[in-house]
C-alpha atoms as a PDB file:
ATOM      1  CA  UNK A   1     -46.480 -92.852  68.278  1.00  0.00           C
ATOM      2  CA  UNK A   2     -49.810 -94.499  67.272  1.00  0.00           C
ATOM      3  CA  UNK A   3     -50.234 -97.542  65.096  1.00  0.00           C
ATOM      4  CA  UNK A   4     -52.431 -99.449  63.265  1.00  0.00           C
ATOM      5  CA  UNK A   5     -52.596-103.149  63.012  1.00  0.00           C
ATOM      6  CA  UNK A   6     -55.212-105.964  62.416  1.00  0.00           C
ATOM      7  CA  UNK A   7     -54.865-108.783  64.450  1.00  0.00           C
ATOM      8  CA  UNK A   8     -56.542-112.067  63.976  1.00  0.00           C
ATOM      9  CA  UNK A   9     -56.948-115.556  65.888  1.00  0.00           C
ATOM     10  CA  UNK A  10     -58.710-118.407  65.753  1.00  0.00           C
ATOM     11  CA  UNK A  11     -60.037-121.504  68.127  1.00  0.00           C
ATOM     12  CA  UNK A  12     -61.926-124.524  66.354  1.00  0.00           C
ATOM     13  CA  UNK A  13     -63.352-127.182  69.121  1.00  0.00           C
ATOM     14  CA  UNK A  14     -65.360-130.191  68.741  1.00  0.00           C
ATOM     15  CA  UNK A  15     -68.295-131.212  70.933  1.00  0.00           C
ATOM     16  CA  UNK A  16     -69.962-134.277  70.543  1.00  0.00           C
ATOM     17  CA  UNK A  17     -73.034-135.501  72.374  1.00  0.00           C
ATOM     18  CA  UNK A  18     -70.987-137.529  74.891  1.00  0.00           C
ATOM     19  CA  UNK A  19     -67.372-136.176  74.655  1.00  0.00           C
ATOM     20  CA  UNK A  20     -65.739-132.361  74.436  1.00  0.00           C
ATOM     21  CA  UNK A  21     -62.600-132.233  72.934  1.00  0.00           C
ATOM     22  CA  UNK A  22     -60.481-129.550  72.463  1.00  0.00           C
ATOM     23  CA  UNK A  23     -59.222-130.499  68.627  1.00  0.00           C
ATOM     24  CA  UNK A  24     -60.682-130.171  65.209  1.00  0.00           C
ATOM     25  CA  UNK A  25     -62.037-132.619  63.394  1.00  0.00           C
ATOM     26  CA  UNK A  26     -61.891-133.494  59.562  1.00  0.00           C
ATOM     27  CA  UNK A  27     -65.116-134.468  58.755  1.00  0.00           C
ATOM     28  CA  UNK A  28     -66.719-135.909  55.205  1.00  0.00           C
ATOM     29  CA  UNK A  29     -69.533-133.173  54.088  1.00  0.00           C
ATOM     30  CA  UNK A  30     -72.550-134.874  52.629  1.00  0.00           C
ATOM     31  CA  UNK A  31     -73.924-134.055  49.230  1.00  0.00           C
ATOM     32  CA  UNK A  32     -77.295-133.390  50.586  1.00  0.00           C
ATOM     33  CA  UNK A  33     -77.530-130.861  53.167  1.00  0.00           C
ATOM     34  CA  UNK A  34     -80.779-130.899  55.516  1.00  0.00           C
ATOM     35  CA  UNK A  35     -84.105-129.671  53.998  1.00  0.00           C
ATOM     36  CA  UNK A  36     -85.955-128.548  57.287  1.00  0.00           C
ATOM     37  CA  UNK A  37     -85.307-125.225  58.703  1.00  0.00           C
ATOM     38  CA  UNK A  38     -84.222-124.858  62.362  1.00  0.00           C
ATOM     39  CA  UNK A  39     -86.276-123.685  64.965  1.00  0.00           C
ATOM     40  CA  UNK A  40     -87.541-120.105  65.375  1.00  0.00           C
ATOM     41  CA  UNK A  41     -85.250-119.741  68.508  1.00  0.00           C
ATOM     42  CA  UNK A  42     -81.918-121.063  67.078  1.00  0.00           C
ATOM     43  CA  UNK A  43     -82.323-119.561  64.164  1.00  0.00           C
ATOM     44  CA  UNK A  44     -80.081-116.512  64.226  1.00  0.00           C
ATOM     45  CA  UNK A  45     -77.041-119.210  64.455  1.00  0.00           C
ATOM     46  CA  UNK A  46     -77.874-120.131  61.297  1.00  0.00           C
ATOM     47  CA  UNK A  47     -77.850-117.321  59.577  1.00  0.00           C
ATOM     48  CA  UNK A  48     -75.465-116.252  56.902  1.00  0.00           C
ATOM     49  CA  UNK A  49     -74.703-120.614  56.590  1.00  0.00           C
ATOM     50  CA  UNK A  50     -72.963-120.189  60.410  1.00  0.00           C
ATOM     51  CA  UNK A  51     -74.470-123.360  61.617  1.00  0.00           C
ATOM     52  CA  UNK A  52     -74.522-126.318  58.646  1.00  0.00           C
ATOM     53  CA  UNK A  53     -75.424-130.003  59.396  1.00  0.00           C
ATOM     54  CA  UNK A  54     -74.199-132.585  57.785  1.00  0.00           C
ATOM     55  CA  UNK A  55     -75.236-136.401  57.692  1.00  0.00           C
ATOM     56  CA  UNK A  56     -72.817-138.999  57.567  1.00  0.00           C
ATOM     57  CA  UNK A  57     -73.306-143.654  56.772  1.00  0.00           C
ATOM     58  CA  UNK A  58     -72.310-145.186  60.123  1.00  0.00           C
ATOM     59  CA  UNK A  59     -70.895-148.098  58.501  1.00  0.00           C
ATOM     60  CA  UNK A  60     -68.667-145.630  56.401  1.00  0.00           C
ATOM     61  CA  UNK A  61     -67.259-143.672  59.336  1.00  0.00           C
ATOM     62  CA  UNK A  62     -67.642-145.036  62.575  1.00  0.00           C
ATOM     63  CA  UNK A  63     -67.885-142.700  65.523  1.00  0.00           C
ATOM     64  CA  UNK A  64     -68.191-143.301  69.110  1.00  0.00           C
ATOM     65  CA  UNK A  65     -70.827-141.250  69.139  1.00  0.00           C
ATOM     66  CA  UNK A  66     -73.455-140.249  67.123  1.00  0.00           C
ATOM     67  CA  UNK A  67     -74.343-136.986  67.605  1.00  0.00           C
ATOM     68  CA  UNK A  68     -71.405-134.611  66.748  1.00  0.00           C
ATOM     69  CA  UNK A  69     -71.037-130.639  67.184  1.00  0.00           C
ATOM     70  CA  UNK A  70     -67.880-128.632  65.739  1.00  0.00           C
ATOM     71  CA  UNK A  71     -67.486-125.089  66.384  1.00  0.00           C
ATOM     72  CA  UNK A  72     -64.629-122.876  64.627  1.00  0.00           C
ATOM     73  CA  UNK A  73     -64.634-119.755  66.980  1.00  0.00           C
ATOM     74  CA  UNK A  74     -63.010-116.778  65.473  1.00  0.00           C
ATOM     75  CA  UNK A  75     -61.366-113.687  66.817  1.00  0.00           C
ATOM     76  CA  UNK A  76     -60.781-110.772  64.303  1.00  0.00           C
ATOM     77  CA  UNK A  77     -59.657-107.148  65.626  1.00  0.00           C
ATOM     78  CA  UNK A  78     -58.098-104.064  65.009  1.00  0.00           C
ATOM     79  CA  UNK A  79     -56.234-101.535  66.919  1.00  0.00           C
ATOM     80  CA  UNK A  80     -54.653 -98.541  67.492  1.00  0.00           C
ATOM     81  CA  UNK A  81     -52.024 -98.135  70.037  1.00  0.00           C
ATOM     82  CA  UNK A  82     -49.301 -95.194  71.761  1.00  0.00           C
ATOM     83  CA  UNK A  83     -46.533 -96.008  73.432  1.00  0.00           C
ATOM     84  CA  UNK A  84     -44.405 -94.670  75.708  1.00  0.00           C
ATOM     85  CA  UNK A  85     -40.297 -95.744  76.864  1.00  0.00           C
ATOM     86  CA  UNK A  86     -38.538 -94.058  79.368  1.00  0.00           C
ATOM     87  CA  UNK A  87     -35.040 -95.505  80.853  1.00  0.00           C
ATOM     88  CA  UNK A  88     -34.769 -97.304  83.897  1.00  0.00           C
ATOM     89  CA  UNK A  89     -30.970 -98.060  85.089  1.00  0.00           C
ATOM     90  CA  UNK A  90     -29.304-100.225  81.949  1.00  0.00           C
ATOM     91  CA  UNK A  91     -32.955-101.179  80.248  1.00  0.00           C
ATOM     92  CA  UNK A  92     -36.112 -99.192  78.822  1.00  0.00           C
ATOM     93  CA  UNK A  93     -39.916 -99.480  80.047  1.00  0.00           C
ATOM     94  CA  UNK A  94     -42.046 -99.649  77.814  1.00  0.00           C
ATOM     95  CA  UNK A  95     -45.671 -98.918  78.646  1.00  0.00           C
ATOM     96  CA  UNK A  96     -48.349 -99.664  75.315  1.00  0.00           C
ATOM     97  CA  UNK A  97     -51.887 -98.347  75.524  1.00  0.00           C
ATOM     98  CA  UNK A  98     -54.076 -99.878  72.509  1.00  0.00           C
ATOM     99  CA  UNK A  99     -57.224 -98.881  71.625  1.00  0.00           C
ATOM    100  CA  UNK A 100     -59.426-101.395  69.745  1.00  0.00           C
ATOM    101  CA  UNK A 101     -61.575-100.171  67.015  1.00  0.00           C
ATOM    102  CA  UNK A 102     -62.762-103.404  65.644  1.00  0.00           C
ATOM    103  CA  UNK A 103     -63.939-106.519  67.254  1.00  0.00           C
ATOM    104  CA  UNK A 104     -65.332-109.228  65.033  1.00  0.00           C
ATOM    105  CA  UNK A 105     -66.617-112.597  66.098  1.00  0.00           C
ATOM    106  CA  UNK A 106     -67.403-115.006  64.064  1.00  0.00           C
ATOM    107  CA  UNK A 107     -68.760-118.375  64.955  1.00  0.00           C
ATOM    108  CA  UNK A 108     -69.663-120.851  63.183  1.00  0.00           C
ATOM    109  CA  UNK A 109     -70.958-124.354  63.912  1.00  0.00           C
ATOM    110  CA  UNK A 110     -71.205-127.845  62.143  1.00  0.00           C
ATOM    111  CA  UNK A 111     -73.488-130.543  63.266  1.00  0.00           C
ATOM    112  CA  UNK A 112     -73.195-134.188  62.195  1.00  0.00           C
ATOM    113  CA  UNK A 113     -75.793-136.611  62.603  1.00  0.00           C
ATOM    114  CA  UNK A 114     -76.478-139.970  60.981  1.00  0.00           C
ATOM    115  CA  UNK A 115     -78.106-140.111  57.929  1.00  0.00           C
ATOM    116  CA  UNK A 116     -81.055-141.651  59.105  1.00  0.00           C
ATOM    117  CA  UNK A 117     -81.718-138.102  60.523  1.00  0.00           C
ATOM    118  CA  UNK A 118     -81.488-136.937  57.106  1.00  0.00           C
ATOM    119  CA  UNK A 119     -85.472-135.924  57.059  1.00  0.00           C
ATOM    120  CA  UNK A 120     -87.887-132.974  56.901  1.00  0.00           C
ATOM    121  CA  UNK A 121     -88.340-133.928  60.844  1.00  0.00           C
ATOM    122  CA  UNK A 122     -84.900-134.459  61.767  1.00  0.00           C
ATOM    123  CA  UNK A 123     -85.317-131.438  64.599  1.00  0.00           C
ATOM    124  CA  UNK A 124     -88.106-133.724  66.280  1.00  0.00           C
ATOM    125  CA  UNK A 125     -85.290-135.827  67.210  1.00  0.00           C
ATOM    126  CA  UNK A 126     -84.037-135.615  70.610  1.00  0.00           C
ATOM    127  CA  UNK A 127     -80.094-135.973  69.197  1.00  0.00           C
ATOM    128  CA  UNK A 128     -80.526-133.390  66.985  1.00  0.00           C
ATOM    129  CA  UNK A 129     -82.384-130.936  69.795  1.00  0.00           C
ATOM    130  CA  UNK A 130     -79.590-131.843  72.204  1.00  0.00           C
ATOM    131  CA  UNK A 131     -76.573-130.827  69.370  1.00  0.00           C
ATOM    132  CA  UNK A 132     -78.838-127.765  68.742  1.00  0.00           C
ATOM    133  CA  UNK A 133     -78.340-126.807  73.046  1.00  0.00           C
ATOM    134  CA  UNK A 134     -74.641-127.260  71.948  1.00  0.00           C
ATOM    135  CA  UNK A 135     -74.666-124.460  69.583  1.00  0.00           C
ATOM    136  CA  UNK A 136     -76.565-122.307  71.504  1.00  0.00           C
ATOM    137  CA  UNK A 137     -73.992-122.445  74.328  1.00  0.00           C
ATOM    138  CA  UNK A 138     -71.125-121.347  71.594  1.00  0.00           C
ATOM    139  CA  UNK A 139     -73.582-118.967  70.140  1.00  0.00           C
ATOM    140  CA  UNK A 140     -74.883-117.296  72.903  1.00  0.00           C
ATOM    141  CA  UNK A 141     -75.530-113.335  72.041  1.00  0.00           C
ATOM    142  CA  UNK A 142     -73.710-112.518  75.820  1.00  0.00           C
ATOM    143  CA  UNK A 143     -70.010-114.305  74.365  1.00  0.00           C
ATOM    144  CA  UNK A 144     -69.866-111.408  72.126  1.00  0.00           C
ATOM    145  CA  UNK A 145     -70.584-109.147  74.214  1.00  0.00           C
ATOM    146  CA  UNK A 146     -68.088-110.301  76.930  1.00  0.00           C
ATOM    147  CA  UNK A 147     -65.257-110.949  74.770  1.00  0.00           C
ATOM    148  CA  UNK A 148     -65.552-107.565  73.346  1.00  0.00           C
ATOM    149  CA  UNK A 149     -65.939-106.252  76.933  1.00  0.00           C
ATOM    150  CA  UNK A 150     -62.182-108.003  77.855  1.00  0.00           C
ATOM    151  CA  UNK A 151     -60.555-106.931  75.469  1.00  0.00           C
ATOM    152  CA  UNK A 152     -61.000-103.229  75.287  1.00  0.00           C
ATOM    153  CA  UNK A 153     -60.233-103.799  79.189  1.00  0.00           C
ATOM    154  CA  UNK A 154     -56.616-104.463  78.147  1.00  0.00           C
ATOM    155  CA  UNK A 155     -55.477-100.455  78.700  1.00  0.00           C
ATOM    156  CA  UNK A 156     -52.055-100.859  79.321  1.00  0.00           C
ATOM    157  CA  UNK A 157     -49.143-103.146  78.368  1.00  0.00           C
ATOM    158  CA  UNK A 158     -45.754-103.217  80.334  1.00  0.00           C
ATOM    159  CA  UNK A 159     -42.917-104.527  79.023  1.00  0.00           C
ATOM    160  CA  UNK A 160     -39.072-104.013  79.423  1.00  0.00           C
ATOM    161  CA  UNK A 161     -36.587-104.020  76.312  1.00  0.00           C
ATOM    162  CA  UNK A 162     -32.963-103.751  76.495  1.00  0.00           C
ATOM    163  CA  UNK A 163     -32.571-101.487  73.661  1.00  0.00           C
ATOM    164  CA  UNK A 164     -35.048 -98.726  71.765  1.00  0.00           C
ATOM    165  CA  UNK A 165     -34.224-100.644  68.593  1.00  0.00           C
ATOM    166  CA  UNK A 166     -36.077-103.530  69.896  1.00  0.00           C
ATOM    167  CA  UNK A 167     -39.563-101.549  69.063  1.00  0.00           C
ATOM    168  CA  UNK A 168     -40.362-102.685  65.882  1.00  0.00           C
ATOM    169  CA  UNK A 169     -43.815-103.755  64.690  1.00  0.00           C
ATOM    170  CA  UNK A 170     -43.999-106.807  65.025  1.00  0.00           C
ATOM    171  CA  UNK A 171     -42.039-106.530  68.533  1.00  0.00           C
ATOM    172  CA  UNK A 172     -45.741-104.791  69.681  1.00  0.00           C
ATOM    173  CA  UNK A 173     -47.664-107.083  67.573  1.00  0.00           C
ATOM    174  CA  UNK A 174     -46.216-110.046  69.876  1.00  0.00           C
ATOM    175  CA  UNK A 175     -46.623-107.789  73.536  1.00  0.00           C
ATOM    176  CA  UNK A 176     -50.295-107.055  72.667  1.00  0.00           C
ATOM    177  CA  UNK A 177     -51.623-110.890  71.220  1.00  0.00           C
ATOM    178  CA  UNK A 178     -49.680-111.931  74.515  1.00  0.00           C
ATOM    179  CA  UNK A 179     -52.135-110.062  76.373  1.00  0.00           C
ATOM    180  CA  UNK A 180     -55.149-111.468  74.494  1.00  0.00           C
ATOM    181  CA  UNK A 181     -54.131-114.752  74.095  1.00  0.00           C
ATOM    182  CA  UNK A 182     -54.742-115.549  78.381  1.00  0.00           C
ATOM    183  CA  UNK A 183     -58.467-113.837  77.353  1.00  0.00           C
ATOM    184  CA  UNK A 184     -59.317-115.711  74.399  1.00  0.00           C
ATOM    185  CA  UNK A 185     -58.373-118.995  75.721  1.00  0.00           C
ATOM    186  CA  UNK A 186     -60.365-118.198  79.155  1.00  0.00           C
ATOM    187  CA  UNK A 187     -63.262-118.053  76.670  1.00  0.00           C
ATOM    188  CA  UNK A 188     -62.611-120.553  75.252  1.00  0.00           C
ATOM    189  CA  UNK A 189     -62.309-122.360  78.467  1.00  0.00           C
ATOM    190  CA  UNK A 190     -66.020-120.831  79.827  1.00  0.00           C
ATOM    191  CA  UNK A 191     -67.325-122.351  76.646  1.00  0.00           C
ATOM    192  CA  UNK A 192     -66.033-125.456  77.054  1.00  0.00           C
ATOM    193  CA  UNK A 193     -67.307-126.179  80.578  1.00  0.00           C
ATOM    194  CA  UNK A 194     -71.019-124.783  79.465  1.00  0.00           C
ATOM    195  CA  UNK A 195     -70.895-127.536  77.324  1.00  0.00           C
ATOM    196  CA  UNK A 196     -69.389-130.484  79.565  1.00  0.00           C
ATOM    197  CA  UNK A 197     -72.093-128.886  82.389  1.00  0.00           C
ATOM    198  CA  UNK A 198     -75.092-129.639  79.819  1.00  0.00           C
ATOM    199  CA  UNK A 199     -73.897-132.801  79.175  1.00  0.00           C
ATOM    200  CA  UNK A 200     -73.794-133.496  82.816  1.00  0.00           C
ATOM    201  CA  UNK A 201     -77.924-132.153  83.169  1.00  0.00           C
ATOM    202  CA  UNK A 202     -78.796-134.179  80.004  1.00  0.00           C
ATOM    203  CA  UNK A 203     -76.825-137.317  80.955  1.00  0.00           C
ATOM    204  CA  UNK A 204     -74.750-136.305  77.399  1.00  0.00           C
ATOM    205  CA  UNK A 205     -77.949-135.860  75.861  1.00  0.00           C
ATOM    206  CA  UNK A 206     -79.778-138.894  76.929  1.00  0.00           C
ATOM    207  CA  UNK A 207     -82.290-137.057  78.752  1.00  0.00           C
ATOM    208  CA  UNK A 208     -84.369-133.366  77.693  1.00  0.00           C
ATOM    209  CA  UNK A 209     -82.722-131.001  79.515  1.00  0.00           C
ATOM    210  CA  UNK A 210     -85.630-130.015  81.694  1.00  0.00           C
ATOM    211  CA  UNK A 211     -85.612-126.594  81.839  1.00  0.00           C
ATOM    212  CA  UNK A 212     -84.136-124.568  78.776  1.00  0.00           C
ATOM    213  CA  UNK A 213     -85.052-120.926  80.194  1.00  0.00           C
ATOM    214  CA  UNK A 214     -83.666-121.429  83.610  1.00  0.00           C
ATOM    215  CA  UNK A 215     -79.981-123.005  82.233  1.00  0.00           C
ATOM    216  CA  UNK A 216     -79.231-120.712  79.233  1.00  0.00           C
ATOM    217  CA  UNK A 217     -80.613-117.604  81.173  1.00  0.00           C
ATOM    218  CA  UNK A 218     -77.626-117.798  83.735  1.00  0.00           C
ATOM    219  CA  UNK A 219     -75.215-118.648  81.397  1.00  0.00           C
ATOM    220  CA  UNK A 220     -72.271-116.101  81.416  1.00  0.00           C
ATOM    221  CA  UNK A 221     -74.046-114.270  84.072  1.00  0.00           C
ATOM    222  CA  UNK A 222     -71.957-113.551  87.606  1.00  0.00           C
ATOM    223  CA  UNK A 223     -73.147-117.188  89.072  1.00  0.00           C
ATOM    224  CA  UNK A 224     -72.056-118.999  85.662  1.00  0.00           C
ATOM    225  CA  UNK A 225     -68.378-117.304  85.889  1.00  0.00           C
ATOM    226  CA  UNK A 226     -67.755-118.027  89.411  1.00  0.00           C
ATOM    227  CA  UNK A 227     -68.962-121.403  89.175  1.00  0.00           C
ATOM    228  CA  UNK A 228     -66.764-122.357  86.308  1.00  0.00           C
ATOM    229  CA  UNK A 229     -64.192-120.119  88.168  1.00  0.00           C
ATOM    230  CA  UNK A 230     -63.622-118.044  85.322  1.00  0.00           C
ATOM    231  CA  UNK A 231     -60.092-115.904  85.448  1.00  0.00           C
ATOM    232  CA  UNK A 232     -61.381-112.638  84.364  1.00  0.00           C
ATOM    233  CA  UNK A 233     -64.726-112.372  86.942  1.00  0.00           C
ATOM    234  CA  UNK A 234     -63.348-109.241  88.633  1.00  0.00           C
ATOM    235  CA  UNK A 235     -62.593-107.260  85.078  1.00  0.00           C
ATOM    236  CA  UNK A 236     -66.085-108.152  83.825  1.00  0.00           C
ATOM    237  CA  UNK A 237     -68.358-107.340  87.141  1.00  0.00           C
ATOM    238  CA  UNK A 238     -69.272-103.812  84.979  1.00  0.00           C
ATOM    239  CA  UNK A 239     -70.398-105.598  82.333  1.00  0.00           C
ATOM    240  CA  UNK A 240     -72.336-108.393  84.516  1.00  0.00           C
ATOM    241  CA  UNK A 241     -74.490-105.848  85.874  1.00  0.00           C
ATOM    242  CA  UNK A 242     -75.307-103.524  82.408  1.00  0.00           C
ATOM    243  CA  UNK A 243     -79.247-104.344  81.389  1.00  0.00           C
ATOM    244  CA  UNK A 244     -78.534-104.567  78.202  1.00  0.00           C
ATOM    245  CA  UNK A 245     -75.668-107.553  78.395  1.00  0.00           C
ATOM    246  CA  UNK A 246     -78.666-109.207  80.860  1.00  0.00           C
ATOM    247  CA  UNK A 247     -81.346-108.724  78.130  1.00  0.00           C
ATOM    248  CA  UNK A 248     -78.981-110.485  75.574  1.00  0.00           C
ATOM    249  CA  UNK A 249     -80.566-114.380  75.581  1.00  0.00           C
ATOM    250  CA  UNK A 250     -82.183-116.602  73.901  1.00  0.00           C
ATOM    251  CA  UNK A 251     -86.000-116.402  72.980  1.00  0.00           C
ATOM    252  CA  UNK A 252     -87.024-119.805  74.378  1.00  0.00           C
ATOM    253  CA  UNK A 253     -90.695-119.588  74.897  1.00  0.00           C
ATOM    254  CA  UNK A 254     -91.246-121.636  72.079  1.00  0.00           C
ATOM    255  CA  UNK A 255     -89.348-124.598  73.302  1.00  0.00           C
ATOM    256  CA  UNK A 256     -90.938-127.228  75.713  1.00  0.00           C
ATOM    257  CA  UNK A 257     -89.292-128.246  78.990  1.00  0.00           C
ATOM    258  CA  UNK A 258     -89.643-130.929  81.436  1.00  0.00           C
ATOM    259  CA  UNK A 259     -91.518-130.234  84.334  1.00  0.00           C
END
C-alpha cells in the first residue's frame, strides 16, 4: 500500500542576550518597525519579513534583559510510505518505509530591542549586532540542509500491532511523527547550545565576539556535533563530508572581528 500524508510541526524558542529559554514569548509589536536595512551578510534572514524587530518602552515592559531574540522554527513535510505486516506468533510486524517528497523549513525570527535603538543606526549598536549572531545561529543555510538530511534517513519503521485492523491512517501518522519527533527536537537541541556557546564567547553579548568567520564556519560541522554531543552524529557523517553542505555559510567578509 502507499500513502500520502502531510505532516507538520512546529518549535518556537526564545533567546535573549543573557538567557535561552525554551518557551515562547508574547511580546507587544511596536507601531513603528525599524527603518535601516540589515547588513549585507544577514540579509537573506530577512527576507520574505522572516526576521522583524521590534522596539519596546522599558518602563512599559520591564525585561531582565534588554536585548531579546525569538525564533518560531517550523517543520512542514510530506510523504509517501509502503508498508508491509506479516504474523509473528499471536501479533503482526509491521515494517513502514516512507519516502519524503517535501521538506519545508521555515524560520523565522523576532528581535526586540529598546526603543532607544529605534534609529537609522540601530545595527551600529553592539546589542543589536550580538541579537543579529543569534539569528544567524537559527538561520544558518547548513540547519536546512541537515534536517532534511535526517529525515529522509528515517527508511524504515518497526512496529508491532495486535490486530491488522489497528492500521488505520492515523495509526501510521502517529508511528512515523514518533520517529521524527527524537530528530526535530535534537535540532532543536543543537540550536539551542549554539546559542548558549555564543553567549559564553561574548560574555552574553557583552563583548564582540572576536572572530565571526572562525565560530559560524564550524558550526554544524563534525567538531560542532560532537562537541554539543549531538544524538544523530553517526547518521549524518555522509552529509558532514559532501562539499556542497561545507560551502553552505555565511558571507562574513564584510563584518569586522577582534583581533
Amino acid at each position: 500500500m502507499t500513502k500520502s500524508r502531510l505532516l507538520s510541526f512546529a518549535i518556537c524558542l526564545t533567546i535573549s542576550s543573557m538567557v535561552l529559554a525554551g518557551r515562547c514569548v508574547a511580546a507587544e509589536r511596536s507601531d513603528k518597525p525599524a527603518s535601516a536595512a540589515p547588513p549585507a551578510w544577514i540579509k537573506p534572514a530577512f527576507e520574505g519579513g522572516r526576521t522583524e524587530i521590534e522596539f519596546y518602552d522599558p518602563e512599559k515592559q520591564a525585561q531582565e534583559f534588554a536585548g531579546w531574540t525569538i525564533y518560531d522554527f517550523q517543520l512542514h513535510h510530506r510523504f509517501l510510505y509502503e508498508y508491509k505486516v506479516r504474523p509473528v506468533k499471536n501479533t503482526y510486524a509491521v515494517t513502514i518505509v516512507p519516502q519524503f517528497t517535501e521538506i519545508e523549513m521555515p524560520m523565522r525570527h523576532r528581535i526586540r530591542l529598546p526603543m532607544k535603538f529605534d534609529t537609522p543606526l540601530v545595527w551600529d549598536s553592539s546589542l543589536a549586532k550580538h541579537e543579529l549572531e543569534h539569528v544567524a545561529i537559527g538561520a544558518h543555510p547548513r540547519v536546512r540542509k541537515l534536517t532534511e538530511h535526517m529525515l529522509k534517513k528515517i527508511q524504515r519503521v518497526q512496529r508491532i500491532v495486535d490486530k491488522p485492523s489497528q492500521l488505520t491512517e492515523e495509526w501510521f501518522e502517529k508511528a512515523i511523527s514518533e520517529e521524527i519527533a527524537p530528530r526535530r527536537d535534537a535540532i532543536d537541541a543543537l540550536i539551542t547550545a549554539n546559542n548558549r556557546q555564543l553567549d559564553l564567547l561574548t560574555g552574553h553579548g557583552v563583548r564582540r565576539l572576536k572572530d565571526h568567520d572562525a565560530f559560524f564556519s564550524q558550526m554544524y560541522l563534525k567538531e560542532n556535533l560532537d562537541e554539543m554531543r549531538f544524538p544523530y552524529l553517526s547518521e549524518t557523517l555522509d552529509l558532514l563530508e559532501q562539499f556542497d553542505y561545507q560551502s553552505a555559510r555565511w558571507d562574513l567578509s564584510s563584518v569586522r572581528s577582534d583581533k
